[in-house]
Protein backbone atom coordinates (compact mmCIF):
# COMPACT_ATOMS: atom_id res chain seq x y z
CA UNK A 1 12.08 6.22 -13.21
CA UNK A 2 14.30 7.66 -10.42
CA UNK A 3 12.98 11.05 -11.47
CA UNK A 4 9.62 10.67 -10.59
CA UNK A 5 9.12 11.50 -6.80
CA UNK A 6 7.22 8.45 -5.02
CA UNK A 7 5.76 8.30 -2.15
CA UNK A 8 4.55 4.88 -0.63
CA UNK A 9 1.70 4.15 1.46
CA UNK A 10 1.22 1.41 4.35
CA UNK A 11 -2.43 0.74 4.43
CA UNK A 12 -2.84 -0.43 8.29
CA UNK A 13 -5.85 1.18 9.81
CA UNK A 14 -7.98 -2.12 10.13
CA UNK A 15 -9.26 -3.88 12.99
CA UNK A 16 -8.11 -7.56 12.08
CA UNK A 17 -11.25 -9.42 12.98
CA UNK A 18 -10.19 -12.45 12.01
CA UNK A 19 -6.84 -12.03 12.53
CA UNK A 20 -7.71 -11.22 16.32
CA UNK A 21 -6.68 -7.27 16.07
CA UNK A 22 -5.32 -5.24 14.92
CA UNK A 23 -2.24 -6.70 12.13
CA UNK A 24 0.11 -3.23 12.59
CA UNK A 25 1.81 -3.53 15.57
CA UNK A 26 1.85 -7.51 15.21
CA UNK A 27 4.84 -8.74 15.83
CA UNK A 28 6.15 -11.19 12.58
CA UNK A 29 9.42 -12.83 12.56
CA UNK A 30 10.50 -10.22 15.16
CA UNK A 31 9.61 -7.26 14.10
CA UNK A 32 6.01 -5.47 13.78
CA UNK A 33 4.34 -5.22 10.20
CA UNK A 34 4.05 -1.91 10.08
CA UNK A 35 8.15 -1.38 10.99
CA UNK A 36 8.34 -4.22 8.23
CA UNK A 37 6.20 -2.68 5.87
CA UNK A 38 7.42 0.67 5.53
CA UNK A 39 11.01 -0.28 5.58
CA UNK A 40 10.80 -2.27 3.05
CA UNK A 41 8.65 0.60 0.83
CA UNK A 42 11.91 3.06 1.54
CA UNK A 43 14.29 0.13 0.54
CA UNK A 44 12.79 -0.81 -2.52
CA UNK A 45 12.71 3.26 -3.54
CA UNK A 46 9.93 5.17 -2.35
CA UNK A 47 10.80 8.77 -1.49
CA UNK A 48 9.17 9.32 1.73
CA UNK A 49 6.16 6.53 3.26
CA UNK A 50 2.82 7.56 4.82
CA UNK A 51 1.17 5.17 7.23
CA UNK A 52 -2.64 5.14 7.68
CA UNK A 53 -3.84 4.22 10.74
CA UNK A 54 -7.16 3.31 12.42
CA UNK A 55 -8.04 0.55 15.08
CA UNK A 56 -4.53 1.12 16.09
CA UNK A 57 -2.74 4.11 16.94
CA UNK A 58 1.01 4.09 17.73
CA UNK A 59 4.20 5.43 17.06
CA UNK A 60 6.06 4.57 13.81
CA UNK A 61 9.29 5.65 13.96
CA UNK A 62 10.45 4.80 10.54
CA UNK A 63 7.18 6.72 8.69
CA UNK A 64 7.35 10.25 7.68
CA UNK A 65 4.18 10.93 8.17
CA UNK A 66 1.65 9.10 10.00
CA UNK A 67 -2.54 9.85 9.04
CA UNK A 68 -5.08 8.36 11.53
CA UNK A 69 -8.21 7.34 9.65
CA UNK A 70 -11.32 8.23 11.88
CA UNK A 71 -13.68 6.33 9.85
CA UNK A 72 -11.30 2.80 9.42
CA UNK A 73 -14.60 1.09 10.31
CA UNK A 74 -15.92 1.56 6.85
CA UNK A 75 -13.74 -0.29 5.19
CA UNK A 76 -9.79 -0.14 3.10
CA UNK A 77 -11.04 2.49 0.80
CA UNK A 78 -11.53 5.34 3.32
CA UNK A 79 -8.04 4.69 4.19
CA UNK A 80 -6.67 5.01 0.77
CA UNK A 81 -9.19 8.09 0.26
CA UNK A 82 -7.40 9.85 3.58
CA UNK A 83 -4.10 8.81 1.88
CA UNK A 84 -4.40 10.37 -0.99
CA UNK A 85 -6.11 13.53 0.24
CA UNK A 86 -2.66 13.99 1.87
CA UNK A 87 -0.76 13.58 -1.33
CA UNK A 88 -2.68 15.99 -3.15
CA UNK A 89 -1.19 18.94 -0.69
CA UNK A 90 2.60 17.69 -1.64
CA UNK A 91 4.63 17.74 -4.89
CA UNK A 92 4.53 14.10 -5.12
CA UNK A 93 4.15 12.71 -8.66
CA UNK A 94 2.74 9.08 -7.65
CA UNK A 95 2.22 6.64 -4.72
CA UNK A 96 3.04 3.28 -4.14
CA UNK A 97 0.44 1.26 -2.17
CA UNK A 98 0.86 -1.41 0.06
CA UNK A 99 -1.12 -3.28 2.68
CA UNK A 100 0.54 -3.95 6.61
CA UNK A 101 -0.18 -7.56 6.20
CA UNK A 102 2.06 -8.67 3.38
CA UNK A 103 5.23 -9.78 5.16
CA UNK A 104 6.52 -11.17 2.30
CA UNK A 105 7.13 -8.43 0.24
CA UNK A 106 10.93 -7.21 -0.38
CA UNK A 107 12.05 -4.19 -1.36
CA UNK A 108 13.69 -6.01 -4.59
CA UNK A 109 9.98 -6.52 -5.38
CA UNK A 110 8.76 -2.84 -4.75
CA UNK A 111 12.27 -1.61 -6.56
CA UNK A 112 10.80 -3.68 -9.68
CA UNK A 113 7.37 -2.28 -9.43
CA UNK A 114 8.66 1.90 -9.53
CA UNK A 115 11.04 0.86 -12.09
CA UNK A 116 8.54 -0.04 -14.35
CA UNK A 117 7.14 2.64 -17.03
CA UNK A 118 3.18 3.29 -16.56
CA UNK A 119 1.57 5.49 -15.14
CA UNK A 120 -0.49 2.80 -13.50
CA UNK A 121 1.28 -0.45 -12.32
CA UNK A 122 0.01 -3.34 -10.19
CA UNK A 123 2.54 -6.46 -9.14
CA UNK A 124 1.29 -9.59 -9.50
CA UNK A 125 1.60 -13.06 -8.02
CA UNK A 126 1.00 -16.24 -10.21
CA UNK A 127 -0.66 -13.82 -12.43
CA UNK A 128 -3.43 -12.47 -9.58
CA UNK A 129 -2.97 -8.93 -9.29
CA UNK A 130 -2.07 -8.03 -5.72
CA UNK A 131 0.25 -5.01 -3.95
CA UNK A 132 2.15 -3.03 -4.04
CA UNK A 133 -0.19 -0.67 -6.57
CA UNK A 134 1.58 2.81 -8.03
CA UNK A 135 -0.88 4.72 -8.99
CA UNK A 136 0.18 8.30 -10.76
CA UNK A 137 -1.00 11.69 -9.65
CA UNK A 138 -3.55 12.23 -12.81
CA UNK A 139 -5.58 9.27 -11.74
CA UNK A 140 -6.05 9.96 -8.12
CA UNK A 141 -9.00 12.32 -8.74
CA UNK A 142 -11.17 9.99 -10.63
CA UNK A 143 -9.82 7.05 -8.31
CA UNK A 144 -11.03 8.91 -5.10
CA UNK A 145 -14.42 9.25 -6.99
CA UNK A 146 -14.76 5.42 -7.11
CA UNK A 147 -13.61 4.63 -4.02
CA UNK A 148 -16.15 2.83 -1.82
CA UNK A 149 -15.96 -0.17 0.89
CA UNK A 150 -13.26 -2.39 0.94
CA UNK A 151 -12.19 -2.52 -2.69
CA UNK A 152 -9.54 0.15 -2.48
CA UNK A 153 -8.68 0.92 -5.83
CA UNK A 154 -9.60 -2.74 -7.39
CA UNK A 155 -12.38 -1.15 -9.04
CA UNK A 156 -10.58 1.74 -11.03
CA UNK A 157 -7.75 -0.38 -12.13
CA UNK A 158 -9.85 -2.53 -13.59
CA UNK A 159 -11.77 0.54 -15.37
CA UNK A 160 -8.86 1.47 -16.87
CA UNK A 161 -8.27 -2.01 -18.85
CA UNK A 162 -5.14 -2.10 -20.77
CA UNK A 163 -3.39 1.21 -19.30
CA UNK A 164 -2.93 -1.05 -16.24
CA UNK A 165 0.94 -2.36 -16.47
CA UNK A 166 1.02 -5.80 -14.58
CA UNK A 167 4.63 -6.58 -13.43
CA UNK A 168 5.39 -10.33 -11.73
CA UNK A 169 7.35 -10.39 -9.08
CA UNK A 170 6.77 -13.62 -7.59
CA UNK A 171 10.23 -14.98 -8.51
CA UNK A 172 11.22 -12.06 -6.00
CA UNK A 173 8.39 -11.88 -3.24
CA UNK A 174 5.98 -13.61 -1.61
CA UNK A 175 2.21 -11.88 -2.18
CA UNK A 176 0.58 -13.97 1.08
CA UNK A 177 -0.92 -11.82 3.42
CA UNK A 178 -1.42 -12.21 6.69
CA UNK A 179 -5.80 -13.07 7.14
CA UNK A 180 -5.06 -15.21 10.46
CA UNK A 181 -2.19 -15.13 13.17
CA UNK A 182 0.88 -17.66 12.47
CA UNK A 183 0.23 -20.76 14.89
């Protein structure tokens, strides 16, 4: 799969309402989830990582590109819409999408998911499908066309039935995310 040029994308543009803000520049274990994030997206294999960004706007070192998405407000799916806008001007054959707030995941885990064959892939935790997605370059088109609220692309990989590849990586990662602030 090596030969296929992926680029991963840290979905992080929210607000956190009931998290209490904004969950990218929260600081988790000592270090903040968007450093976390897209670290462990290069790690586990991704070529370059895009970070989308919303209710908070700061410097990512570690990103190689950073998009601001003016309309975060209306939900995950105009930040993955933004995202893959951006793709479409590269020579990227397929993302791999993950949200800011999942802390748990390792780049063993996102190493597992791109070395899987599919041209859509979705991990999974006890079964549940979950992040990180890859989703190829054919099916961003009719993906964008779908996207609405805060589904992200729920709704088209379901369309798509049995062309969806589900991989586990539970034994690997830990598919919690991050809905309130550690007490």
């Amino acid at each position: 799969m090596s030969e296929l040029k992926t680029y991963g994308v840290v979905l992080a543009a929210g607000a956190g309402v009931r998290f209490g803000g904004p969950k990218a520049p929260y600081v988790y274990n000592g270090k903040r989830l968007i450093d976390r994030a897209v670290m462990t997206l290069k790690e586990g294999g991704c070529d370059q990582v895009i970070a989308v960004l919303g209710a908070w706007v700061g410097e990512v070192p570690l990103a190689d590109v950073i998009v601001v998405n003016p309309d975060w407000s209306e939900g995950l799916s105009t930040s993955l819409a933004i995202a893959l806008k951006e793709l479409f001007n590269s020579s990227v054959d397929r993302c791999c999408i993950t949200l800011v707030d999942m802390p748990g995941l390792t780049p063993i885990a996102v190493a597992r998911v791109l070395n899987t064959e599919g041209e859509l892939i979705q991990a999974t935790y006890a079964g549940k499908p979950s992040h990180p997605v890859v989703i190829a370059r054919d099916h961003w088109a009719p993906l964008l066309a779908q996207l609405e609220g805060d589904s992200g692309a729920r709704k088209y990989l379901i369309s798509q039935g049995a062309k969806v590849v589900n991989i586990a990586i539970d034994d690997v990662a830990d598919g919690k995310d991050l809905d309130f602030q550690p007490t």
